[in-house]
Protein backbone atom coordinates (compact mmCIF):
# COMPACT_ATOMS: atom_id res chain seq x y z
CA UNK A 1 223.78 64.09 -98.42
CA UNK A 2 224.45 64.95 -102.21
CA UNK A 3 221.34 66.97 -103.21
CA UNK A 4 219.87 65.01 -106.22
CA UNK A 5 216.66 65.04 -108.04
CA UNK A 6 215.02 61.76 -107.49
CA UNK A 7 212.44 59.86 -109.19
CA UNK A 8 209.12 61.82 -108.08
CA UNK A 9 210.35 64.87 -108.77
CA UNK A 10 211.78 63.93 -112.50
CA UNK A 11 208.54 62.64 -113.30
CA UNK A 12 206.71 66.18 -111.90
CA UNK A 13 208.68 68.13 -114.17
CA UNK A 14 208.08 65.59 -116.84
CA UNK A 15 204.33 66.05 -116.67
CA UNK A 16 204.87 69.45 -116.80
CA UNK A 17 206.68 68.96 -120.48
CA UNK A 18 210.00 70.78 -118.71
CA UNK A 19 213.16 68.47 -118.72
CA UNK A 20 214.55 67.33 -115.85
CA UNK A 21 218.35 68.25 -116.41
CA UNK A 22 217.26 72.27 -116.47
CA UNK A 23 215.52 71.81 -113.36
CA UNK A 24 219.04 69.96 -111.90
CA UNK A 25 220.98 72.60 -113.00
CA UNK A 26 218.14 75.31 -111.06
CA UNK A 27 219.63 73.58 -108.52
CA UNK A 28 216.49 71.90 -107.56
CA UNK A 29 216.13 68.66 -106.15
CA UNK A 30 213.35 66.27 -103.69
CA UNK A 31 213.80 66.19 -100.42
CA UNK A 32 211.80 64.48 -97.26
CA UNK A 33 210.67 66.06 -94.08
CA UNK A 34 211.74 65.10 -90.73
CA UNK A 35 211.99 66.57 -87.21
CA UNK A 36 214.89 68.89 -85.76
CA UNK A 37 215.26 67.43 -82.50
CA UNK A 38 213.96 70.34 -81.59
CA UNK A 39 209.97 70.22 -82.44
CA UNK A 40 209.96 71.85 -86.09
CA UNK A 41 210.09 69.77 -89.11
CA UNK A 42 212.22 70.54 -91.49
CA UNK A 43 213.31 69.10 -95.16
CA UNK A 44 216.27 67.22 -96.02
CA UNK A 45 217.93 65.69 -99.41
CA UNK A 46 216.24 62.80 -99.98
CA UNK A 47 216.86 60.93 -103.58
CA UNK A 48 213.40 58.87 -102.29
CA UNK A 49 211.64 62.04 -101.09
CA UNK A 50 208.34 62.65 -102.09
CA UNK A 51 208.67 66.65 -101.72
CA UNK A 52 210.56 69.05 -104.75
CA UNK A 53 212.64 71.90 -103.26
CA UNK A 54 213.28 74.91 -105.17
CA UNK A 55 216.60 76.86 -104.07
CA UNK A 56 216.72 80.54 -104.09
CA UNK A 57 220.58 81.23 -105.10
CA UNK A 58 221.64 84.27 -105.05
CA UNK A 59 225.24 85.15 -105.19
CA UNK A 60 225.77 81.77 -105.85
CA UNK A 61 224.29 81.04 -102.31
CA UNK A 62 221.19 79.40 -101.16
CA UNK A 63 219.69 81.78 -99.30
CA UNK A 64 215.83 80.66 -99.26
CA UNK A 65 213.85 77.60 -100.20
CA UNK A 66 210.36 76.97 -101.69
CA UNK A 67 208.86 73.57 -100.69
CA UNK A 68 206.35 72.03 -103.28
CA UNK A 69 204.67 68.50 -101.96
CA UNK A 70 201.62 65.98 -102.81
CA UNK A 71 198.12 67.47 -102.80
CA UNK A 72 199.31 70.99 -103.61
CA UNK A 73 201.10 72.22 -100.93
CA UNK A 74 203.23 74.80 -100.85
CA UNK A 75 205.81 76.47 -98.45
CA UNK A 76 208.90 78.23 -97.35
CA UNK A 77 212.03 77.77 -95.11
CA UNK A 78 211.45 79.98 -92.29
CA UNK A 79 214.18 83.04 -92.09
CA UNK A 80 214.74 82.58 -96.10
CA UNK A 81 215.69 86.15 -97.90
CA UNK A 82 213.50 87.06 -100.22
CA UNK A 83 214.73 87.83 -103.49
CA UNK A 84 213.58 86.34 -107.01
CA UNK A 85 213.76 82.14 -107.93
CA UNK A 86 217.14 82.02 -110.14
CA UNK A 87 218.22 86.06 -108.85
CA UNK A 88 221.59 85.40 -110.20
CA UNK A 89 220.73 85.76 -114.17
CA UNK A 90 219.92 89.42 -113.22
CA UNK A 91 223.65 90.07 -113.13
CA UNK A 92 223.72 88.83 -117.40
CA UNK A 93 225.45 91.42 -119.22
CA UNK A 94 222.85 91.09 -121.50
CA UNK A 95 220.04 92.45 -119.39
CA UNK A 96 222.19 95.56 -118.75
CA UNK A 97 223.09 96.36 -122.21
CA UNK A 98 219.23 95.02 -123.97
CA UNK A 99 220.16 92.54 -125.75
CA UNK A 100 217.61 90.35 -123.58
CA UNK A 101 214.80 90.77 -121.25
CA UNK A 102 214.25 89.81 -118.07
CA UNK A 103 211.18 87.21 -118.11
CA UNK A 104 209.01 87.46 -114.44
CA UNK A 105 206.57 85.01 -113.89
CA UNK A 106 204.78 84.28 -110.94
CA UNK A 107 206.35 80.76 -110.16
CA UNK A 108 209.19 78.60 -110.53
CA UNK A 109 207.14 76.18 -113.16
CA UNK A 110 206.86 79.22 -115.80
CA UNK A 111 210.03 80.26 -115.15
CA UNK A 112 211.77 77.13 -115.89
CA UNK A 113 209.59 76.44 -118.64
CA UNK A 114 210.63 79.76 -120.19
CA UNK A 115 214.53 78.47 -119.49
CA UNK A 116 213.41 75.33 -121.17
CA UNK A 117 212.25 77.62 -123.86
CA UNK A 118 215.46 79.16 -124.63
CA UNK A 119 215.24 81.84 -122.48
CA UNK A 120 217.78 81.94 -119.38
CA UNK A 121 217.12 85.10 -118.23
CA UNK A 122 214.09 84.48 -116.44
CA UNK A 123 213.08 84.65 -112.91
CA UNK A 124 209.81 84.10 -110.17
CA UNK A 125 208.66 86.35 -107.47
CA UNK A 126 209.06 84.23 -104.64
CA UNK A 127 205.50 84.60 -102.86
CA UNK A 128 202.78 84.15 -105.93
CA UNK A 129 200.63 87.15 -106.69
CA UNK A 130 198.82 89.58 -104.17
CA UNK A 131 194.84 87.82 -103.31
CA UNK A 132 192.26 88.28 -105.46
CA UNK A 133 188.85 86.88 -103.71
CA UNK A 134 186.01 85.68 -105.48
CA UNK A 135 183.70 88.60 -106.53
CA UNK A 136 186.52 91.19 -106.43
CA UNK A 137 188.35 92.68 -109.13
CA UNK A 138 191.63 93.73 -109.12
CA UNK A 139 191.55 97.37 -109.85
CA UNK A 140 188.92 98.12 -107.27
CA UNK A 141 191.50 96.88 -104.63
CA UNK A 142 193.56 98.99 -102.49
CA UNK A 143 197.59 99.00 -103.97
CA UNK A 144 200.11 96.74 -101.94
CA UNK A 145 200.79 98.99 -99.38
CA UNK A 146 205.04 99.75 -99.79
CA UNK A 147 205.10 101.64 -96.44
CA UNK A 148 208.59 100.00 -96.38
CA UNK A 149 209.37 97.31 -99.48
CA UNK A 150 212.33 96.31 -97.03
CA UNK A 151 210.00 94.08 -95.34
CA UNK A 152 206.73 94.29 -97.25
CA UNK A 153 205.21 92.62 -100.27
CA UNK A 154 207.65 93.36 -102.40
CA UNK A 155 210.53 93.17 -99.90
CA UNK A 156 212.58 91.35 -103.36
CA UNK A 157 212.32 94.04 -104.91
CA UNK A 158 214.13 96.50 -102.66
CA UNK A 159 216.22 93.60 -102.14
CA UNK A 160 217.18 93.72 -105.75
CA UNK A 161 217.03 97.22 -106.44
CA UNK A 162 220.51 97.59 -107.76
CA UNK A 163 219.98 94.43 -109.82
CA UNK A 164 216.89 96.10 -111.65
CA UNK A 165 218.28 99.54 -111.79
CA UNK A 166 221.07 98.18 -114.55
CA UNK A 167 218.19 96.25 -116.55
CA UNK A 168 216.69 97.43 -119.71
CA UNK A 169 213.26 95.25 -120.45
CA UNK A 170 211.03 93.41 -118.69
CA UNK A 171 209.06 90.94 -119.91
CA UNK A 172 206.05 90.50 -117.37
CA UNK A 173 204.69 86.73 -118.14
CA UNK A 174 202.31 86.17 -114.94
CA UNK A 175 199.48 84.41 -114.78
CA UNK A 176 196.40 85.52 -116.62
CA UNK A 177 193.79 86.25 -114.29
CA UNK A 178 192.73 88.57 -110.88
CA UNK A 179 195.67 88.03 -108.69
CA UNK A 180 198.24 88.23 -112.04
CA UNK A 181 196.76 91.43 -113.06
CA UNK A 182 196.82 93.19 -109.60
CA UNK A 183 200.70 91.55 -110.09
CA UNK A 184 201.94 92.94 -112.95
CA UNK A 185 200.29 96.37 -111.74
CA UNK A 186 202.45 96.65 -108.54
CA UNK A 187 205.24 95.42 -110.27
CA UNK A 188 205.25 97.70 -113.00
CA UNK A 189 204.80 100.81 -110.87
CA UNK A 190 208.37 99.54 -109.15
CA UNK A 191 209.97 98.84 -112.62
CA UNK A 192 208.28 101.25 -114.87
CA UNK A 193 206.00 101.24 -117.73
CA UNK A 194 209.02 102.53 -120.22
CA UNK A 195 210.82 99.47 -119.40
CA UNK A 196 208.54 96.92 -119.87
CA UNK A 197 206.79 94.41 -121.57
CA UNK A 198 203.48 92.59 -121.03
CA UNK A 199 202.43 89.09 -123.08
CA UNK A 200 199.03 87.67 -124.52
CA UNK A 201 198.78 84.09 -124.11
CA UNK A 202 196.17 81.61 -126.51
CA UNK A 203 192.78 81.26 -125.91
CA UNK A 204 192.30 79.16 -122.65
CA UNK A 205 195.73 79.65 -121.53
CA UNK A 206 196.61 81.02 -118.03
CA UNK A 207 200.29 80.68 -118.15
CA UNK A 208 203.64 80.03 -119.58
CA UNK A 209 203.40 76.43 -118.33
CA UNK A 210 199.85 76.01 -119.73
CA UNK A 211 200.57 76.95 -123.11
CA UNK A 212 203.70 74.47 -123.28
CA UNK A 213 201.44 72.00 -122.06
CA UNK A 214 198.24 72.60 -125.01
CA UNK A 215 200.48 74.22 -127.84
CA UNK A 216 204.07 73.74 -127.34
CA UNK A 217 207.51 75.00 -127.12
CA UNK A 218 207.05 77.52 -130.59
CA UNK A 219 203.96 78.84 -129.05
CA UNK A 220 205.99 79.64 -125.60
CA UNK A 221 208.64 81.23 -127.90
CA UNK A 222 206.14 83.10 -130.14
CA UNK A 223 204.52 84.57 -126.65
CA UNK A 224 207.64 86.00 -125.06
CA UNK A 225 208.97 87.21 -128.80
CA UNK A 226 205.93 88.91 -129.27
CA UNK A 227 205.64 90.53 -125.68
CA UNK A 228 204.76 94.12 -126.56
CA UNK A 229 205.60 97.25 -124.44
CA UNK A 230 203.37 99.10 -122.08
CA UNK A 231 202.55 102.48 -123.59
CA UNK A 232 204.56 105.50 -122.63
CA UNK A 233 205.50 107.53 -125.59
CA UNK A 234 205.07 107.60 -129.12
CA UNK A 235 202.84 106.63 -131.40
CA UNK A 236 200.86 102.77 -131.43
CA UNK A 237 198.16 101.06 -132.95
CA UNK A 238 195.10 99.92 -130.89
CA UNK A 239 196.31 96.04 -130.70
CA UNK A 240 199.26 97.41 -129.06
CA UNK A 241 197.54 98.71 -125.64
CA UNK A 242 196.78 95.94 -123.11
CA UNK A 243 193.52 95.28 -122.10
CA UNK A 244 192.21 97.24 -119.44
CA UNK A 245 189.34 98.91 -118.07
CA UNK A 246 187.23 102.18 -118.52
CA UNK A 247 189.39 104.56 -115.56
CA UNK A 248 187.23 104.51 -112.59
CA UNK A 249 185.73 107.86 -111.24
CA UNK A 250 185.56 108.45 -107.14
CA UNK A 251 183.92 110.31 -105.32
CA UNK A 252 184.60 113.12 -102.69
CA UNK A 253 183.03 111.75 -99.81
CA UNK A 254 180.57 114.79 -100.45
CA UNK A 255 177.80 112.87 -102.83
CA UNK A 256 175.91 116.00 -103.30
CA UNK A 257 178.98 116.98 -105.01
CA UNK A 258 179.09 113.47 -106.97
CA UNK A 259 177.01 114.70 -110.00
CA UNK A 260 179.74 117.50 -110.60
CA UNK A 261 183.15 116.20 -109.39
CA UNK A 262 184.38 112.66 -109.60
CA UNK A 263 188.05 112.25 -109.16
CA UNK A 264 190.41 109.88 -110.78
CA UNK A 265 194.09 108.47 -110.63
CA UNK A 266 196.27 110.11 -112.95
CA UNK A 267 194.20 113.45 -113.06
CA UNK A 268 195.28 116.95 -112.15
CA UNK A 269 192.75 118.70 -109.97
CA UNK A 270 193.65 122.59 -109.82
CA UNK A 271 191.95 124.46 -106.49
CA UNK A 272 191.83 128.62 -106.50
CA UNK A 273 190.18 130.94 -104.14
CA UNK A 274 190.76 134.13 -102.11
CA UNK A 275 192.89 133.56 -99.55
CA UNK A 276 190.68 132.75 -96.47
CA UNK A 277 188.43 131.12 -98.15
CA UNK A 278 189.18 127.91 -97.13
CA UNK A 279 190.74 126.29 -99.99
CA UNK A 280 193.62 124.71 -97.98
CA UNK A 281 190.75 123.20 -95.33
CA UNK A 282 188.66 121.54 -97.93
CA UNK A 283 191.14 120.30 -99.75
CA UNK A 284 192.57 118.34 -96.34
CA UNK A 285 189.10 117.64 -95.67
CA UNK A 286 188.93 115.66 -98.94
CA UNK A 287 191.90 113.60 -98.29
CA UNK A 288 190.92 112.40 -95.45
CA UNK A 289 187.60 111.52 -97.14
CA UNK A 290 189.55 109.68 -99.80
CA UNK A 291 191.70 108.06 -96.92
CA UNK A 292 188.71 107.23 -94.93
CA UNK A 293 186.60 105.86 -98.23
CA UNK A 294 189.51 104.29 -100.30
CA UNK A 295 192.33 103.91 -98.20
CA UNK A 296 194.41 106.22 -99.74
CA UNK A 297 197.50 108.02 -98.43
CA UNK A 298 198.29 111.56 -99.25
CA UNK A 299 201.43 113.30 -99.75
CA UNK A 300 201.35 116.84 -98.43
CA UNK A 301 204.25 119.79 -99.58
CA UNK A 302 202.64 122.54 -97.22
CA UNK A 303 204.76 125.80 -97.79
CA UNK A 304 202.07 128.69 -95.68
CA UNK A 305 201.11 126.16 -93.30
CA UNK A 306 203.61 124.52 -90.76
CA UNK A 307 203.52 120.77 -90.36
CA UNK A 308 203.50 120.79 -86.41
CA UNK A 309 201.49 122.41 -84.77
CA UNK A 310 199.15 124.04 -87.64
CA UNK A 311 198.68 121.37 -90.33
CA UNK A 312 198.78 118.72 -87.45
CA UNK A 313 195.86 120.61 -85.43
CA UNK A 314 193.53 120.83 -89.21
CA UNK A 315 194.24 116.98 -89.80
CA UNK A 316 193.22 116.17 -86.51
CA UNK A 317 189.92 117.92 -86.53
CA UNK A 318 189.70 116.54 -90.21
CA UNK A 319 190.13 113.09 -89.02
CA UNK A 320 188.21 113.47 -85.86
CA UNK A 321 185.11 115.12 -86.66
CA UNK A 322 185.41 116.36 -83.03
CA UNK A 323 185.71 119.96 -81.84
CA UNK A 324 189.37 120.61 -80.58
CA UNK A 325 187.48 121.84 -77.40
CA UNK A 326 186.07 118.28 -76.60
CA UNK A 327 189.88 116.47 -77.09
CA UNK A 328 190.97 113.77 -74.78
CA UNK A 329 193.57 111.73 -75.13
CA UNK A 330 191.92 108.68 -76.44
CA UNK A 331 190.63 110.96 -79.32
CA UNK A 332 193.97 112.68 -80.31
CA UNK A 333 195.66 109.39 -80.29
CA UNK A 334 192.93 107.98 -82.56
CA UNK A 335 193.44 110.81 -84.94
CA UNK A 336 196.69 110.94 -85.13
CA UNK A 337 197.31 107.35 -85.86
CA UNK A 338 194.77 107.86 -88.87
CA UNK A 339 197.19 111.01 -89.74
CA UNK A 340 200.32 108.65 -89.44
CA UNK A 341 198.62 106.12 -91.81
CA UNK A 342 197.18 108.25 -94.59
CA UNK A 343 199.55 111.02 -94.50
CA UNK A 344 203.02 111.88 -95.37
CA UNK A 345 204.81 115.36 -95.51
CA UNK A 346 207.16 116.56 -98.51
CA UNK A 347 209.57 118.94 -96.70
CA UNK A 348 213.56 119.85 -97.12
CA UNK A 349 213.59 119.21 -93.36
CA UNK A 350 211.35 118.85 -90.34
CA UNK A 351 213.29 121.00 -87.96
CA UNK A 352 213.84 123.63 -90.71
CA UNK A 353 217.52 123.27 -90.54
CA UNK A 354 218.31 123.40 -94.01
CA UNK A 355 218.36 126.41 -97.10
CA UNK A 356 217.73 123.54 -99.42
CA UNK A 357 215.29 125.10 -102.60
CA UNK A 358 212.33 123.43 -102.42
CA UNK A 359 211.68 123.66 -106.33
CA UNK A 360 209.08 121.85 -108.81
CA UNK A 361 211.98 119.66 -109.98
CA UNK A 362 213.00 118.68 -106.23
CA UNK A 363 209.53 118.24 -105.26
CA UNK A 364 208.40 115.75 -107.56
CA UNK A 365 211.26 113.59 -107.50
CA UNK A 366 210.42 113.40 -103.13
CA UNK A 367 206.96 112.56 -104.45
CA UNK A 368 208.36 109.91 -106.31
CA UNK A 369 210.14 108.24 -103.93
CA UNK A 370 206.99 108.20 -101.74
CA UNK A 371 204.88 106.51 -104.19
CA UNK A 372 207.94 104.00 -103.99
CA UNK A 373 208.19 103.79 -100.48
CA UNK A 374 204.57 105.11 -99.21
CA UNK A 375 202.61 104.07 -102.06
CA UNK A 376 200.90 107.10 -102.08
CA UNK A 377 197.85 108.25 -104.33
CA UNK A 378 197.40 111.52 -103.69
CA UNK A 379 200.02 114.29 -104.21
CA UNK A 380 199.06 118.25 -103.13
CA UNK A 381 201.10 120.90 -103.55
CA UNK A 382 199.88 123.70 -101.25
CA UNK A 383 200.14 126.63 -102.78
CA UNK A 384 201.96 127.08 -105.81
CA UNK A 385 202.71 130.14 -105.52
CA UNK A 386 205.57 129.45 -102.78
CA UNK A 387 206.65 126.69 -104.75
CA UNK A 388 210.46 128.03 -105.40
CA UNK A 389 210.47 128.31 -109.21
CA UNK A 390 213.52 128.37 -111.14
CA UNK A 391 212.28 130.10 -113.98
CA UNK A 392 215.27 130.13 -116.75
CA UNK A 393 215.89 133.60 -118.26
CA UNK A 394 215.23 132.51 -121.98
CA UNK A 395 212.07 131.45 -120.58
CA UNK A 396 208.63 133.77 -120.18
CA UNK A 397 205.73 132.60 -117.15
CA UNK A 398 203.31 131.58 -119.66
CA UNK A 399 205.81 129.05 -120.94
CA UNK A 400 207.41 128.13 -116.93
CA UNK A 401 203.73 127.19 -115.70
CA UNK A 402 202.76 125.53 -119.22
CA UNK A 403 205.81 123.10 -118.54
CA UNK A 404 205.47 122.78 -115.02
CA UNK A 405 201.73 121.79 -114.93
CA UNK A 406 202.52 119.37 -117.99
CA UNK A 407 205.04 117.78 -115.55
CA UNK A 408 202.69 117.38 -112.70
CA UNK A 409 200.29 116.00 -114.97
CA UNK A 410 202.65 113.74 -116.30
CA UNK A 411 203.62 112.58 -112.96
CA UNK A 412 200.35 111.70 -112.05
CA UNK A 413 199.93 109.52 -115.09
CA UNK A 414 202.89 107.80 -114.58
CA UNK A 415 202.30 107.02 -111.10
CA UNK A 416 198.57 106.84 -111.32
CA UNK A 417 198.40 109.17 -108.39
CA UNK A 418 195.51 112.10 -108.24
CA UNK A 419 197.95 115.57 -108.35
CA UNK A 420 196.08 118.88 -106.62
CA UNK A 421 197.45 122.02 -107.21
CA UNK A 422 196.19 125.28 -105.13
CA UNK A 423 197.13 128.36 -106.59
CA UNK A 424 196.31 131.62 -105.24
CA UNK A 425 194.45 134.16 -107.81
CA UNK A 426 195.86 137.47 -108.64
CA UNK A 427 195.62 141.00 -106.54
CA UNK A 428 193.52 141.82 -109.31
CA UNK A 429 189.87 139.75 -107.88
CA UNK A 430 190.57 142.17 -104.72
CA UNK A 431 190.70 145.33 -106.94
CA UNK A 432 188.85 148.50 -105.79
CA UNK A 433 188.33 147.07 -102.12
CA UNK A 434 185.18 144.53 -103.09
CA UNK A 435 186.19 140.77 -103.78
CA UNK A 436 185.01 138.78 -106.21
CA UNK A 437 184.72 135.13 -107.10
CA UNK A 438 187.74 134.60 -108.73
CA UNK A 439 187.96 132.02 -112.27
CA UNK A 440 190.86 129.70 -113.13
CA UNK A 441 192.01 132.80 -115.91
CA UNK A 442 192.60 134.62 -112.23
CA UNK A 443 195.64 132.21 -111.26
CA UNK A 444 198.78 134.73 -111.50
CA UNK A 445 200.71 133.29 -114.66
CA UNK A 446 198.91 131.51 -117.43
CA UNK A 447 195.37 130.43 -118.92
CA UNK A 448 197.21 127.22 -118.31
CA UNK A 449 195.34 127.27 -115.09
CA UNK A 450 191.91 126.57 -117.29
CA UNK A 451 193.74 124.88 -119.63
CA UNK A 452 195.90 121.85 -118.83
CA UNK A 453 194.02 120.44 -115.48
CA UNK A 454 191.50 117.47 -115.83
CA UNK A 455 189.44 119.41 -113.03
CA UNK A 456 188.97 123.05 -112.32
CA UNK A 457 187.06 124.29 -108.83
CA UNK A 458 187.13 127.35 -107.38
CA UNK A 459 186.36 127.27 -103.48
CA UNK A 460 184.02 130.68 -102.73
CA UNK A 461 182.62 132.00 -99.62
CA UNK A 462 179.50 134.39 -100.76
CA UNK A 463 178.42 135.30 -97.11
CA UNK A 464 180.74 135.26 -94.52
CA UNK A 465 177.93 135.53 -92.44
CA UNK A 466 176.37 132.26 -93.38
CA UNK A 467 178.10 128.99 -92.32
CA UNK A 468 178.23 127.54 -96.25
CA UNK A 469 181.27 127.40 -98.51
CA UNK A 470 180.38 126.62 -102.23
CA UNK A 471 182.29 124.45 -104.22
CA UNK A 472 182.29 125.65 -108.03
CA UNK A 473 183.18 123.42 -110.53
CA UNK A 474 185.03 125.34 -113.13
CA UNK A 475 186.03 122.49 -115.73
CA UNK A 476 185.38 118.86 -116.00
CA UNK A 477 187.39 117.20 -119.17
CA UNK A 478 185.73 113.97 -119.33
CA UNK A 479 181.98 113.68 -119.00
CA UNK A 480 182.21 110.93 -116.75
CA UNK A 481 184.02 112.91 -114.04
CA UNK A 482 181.77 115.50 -113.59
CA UNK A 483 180.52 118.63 -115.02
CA UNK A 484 180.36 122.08 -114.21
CA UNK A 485 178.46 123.37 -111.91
CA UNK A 486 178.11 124.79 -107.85
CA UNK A 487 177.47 122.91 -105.02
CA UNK A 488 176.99 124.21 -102.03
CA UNK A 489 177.93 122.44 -98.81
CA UNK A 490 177.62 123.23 -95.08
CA UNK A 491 180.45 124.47 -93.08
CA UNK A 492 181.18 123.78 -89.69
CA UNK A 493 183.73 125.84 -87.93
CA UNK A 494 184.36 124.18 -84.91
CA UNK A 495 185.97 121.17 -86.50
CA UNK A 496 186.79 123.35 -89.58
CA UNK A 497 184.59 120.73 -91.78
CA UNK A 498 181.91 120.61 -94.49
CA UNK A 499 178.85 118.45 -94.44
CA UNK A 500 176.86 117.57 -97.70
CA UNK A 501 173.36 119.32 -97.37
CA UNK A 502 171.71 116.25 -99.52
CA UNK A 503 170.78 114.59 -96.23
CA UNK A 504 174.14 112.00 -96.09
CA UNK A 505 175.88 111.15 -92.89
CA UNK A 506 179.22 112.52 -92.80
CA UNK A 507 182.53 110.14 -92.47
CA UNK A 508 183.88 111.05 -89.12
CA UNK A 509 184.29 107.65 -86.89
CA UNK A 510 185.88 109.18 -84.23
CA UNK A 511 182.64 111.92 -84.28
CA UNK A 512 180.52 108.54 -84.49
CA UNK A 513 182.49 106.70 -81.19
CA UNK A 514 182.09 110.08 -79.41
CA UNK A 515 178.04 110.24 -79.92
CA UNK A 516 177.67 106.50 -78.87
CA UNK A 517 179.74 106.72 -75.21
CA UNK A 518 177.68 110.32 -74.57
C-alpha cells in the first residue's frame, strides 16, 4: 500500500499550525497496527489509520521509524538505526560552507515546524532528551555516560560523525526546561561550543512548536535568526552568555579538607611534593573518592608508575579499602571492576611496543578523544616532568610551561573536565642534605606553577615517623573553592590511604562488605 497521510494525521499537524504537504514530503504518513503472524504487532500504511509514522531517511532510505498514536504514545520500530529525523539535509552544501545552520530540536514537531518556518536544514534527535526527575536539576546529574556512542545515548551521533564533522553552525532549539538543558549540554560537548548556537524563546514558551502556536511564524523566524553563539573567544556583552548557574564546588571525599579545597570542572589543580611523599597516592586516592562520590571517571597518563602491575596494585587498595594481605578473589574482582568503570589509561601502547613521543600536544588530543568516547571528568598527568616536551629553540622554559599550562587549562574549560598536574620540585628543596617543604615557586621551570592553576597544594610528610600526611593548600583563586590553609589527614599504610581526622567514615565499600561478613 501507497504510504499516504490520511485524515487524522492532516488534522494533527493542522492543530499544530504546521501544513500538511511539508509533513508529506518528510515522508510521513498514518498508519494502523496489526499482528505479524508471528505474535508482535507491527504498523502498516493505513490512509484510515489512527497512528502518524515518522520515517527516519537517511541516504534516501528508511532506515527507522517513530510511531506517534492517541493518548500520547510514543514508540519505535524495533532494529531501527539511529541517526537524526530528516539526516539527509546534513549533506546541504550549505551547512558545509555556513551559509546555514543546522537547526536540532528534540522532536519531529519542532523540527518540521522550523521547515515550515523556512528553514530546511533542520533535524530531531531521535530518542527525546536524557530524564530529568522531579526535584533534580540537570547540572547536578551525572553526564550521559559515552563509554561507546556506537551504541549509547548518543549512538546518532557517532553514527553521523562524518556528517557533523563538514558542518559549520549549530543551532540548538530544544526544549526549554530540565531534560532540554541536560540536552543541549551533552550535545554541545560532541559538537563544540565554537560551533554553535543556543536560542531564547518568549515568555511561557517551551519550544519551537509552542511559540508557532501563541506568537506565530515571525516569532519562530525571529528565534532561530537571533540564536546567539555559545561563548568561546572574543569579546561579548552580558545578554550574550546563556543562562546558567553559579559553577558548583565538590568536595574531596576528605570533608575536613572541605573548608580549604573544593574542586570544580574546568579547573587546573597543580600537586608538588618531594618525591616519596606520596603525592602520586593521594592524588589516586582522590579519584577514586570523586568516582565513588560523583561517578566520575578518570583519565590517567602515568609515566614513573607502570599501569600493570604497580598502578593496578595502588587502585586496587584505593578502591578496596582492604589491605593487599587480606585479598580474595571476590575482593580483587570487586575492585577491579570499580577500576574498569572509573578509570582509563593514556599510554602510546600497553605492551610498550612503540617509540611513539608521548608529548603535551599528543597527550591532550588522547584526552580528548576520551572525553568523547569515555566521557571522562578528570584528566591527571603524572608527573610532568616526564612529560616529553618539545620545547622549540626560539623558545625559553618560562615561556614552554606558561603555554603548556594555558593549554591544559584551556582543555579543561573546554571539556569541563577537572585537569591535575604533579610536578616534581627542584634539587634545590633537598639542598645541603635536610629537606624542606617545598612551595609551588619550587616546580623546576616557571612561577607559572603559582601562577596559572585554579588550585595549588603541596603534599608534605613532616614526620616520617608519624602515620599523617598534610595536605597544604598553597592557592585557592575563587573564594568559593577553598582557601589556603593545612589540613592534616591520617595515613594508613597498609592500604596506602588517608582518613579525615574530623571524625567522618571513610568511602571504602568493599572495606564496609569486609567488616559486615567478619
Amino acid at each position: 500500500m501507497t504510504n499516504v497521510l490520511g485524515k487524522i494525521g492532516m488534522k494533527a499537524f493542522e492543530n499544530r499550525q504546521i501544513d500538511p504537504e511539508i509533513a508529506k514530503h518528510s515522508g510521513v504518513y498514518t498508519g494502523s497496527s496489526q499482528s505479524d503472524g508471528n505474535g508482535d504487532t507491527i504498523v502498516v500504511p493505513d490512509p484510515d489509520g489512527n497512528i502518524v509514522v515518522f520515517p527516519f531517511i537517511d541516504g534516501g532510505k528508511a532506515v527507522g521509524e517513530k510511531y506517534r498514536a492517541p493518548g500520547k504514545r510514543f514508540w519505535q520500530r524495533k532494529g531501527g538505526r539511529k541517526t537524526f529525523w530528516n539526516a539527509d539535509c546534513m549533506d546541504d552544501a550549505a551547512l558545509e560552507d555556513g551559509r546555514k545552520a543546522l537547526v536540532v530540536t528534540e522532536g519531529e514537531i519542532d523540527a518540521l515546524t522550523a521547515i515550515d518556518c523556512g528553514f530546511h536544514t533542520s533535524v530531531s534527535v531521535p530518542d527525546g532528551a536524557p530524564a530529568v526527575r522531579d526535584g533534580e536539576t540537570p547540572e547536578d546529574l551525572p553526564d550521559a555516560d559515552p563509554e561507546d556512542d556506537r551504541t549509547g545515548k548518543f549512538e546518532f551521533v557517532y553514527n553521523n560523525r562524518d556528517r557533523i564533522k563538514r558542518i559549520k553552525r549549530f543551532v540548538l532549539a530544544v526544549d526549554n526546561d530540565g531534560p532540554g538543558r541536560r540536552l543541549a549540554a551533552e550535545l554541545v560537548r560532541r559538537l563544540g561550543a565554537a560551533r554553535c548556537l543556543f536560542v531564547t524563546y518568549p515568555e511561557a514558551c517551551k519550544d519551537l512548536n509552542d511559540v508557532r502556536m501563541k506568537h506565530g511564524v515571525d516569532a519562530v523566524v525571529r528565534v532561530l535568526n537571533d540564536a546567539k553563539p555559545y561563548p568561546v573567544k572574543g569579546v561579548y556583552q552580558l545578554s550574550d552568555y546563556p543562562e546558567v548557574d553559579e559553577p558548583k564546588a565538590y568536595s574531596t571525599g576528605w570533608p575536613c579538607l572541605d573548608d580549604y579545597l573544593r574542586l570544580w570542572l574546568g579547573e587546573l589543580l597543580v600537586i608538588t611534593g618531594i618525591p616519596g611523599h606520596g603525592k602520586s597516592t593521594w592524588t589516586i586516592n582522590l579519584c577514586a573518592n570523586l568516582a565513588r562520590l560523583y561517578g566520575w571517571r578518570t583519565a590517567v597518563a602515568s609515566f614513573e608508575i607502570p599501569t600493570v602491575p604497580a598502578l593496578r596494585f595502588k587502585l586496587r587498595l584505593a578502591s578496596s579499602g582492604v589491605p593487599a594481605k587480606e585479598w580474595n578473589r571476590d575482593i580483587v574482582t570487586d575492585a577491579d571492576a570499580f577500576i574498569e568503570n572509573s578509570f582509563i589509561f593514556i599510554d602510546a601502547d600497553p605492551v610498550g611496543d612503540t617509540d611513539e613521543d608521548m608529548t603535551l600536544e599528543w597527550l591532550l588530543e588522547r584526552a580528548a578523544d576520551a572525553v568523547l568516547r569515555h566521557g571522562i571528568r578528570v584528566l591527571v598527568i603524572d608527573p610532568w616532568n616526564e612529560v616529553e616536551h618539545a620545547r622549540p629553540k626560539h623558545e625559553s622554559e618560562t615561556q614552554y610551561v606558561n603555554r603548556s599550562l594555558r593549554q591544559i587549562r584551556r582543555f579543561a574549560l573546554k571539556h569541563e573536565v577537572l585537569a591535575i598536574v604533579l610536578a616534581h620540585p627542584t634539587k634545590d628543596v633537598g639542598k645541603g642534605g635536610e629537606s624542606r617543604t617545598p612551595t609551588l615557586y619550587d616546580i623546576e621551570g616557571s612561577a607559572a606553577w603559582y601562577n596559572k592553576p585554579d588550585h595549588g597544594v603541596v603534599i608534605d610528610v613532616p614526620d616520617p615517623d608519624l602515620n599523617e600526611t598534610v595536605v597544604c593548600v598553597k592557592k585557592a583563586r575563587f573564594s568559593w573553592s577553598g582557601r589556603k590553609g593545612d589540613v592534616t589527614l591520617e595515613y594508613l599504610p597498609e592500604i596506602e590511604g588517608y582518613r579525615s581526622l574530623c571524625g567522618v567514615a571513610p568511602l571504602w565499600p568493599a572495606a564496609t562488605n569486609r567488616s559486615a561478613d567478619q
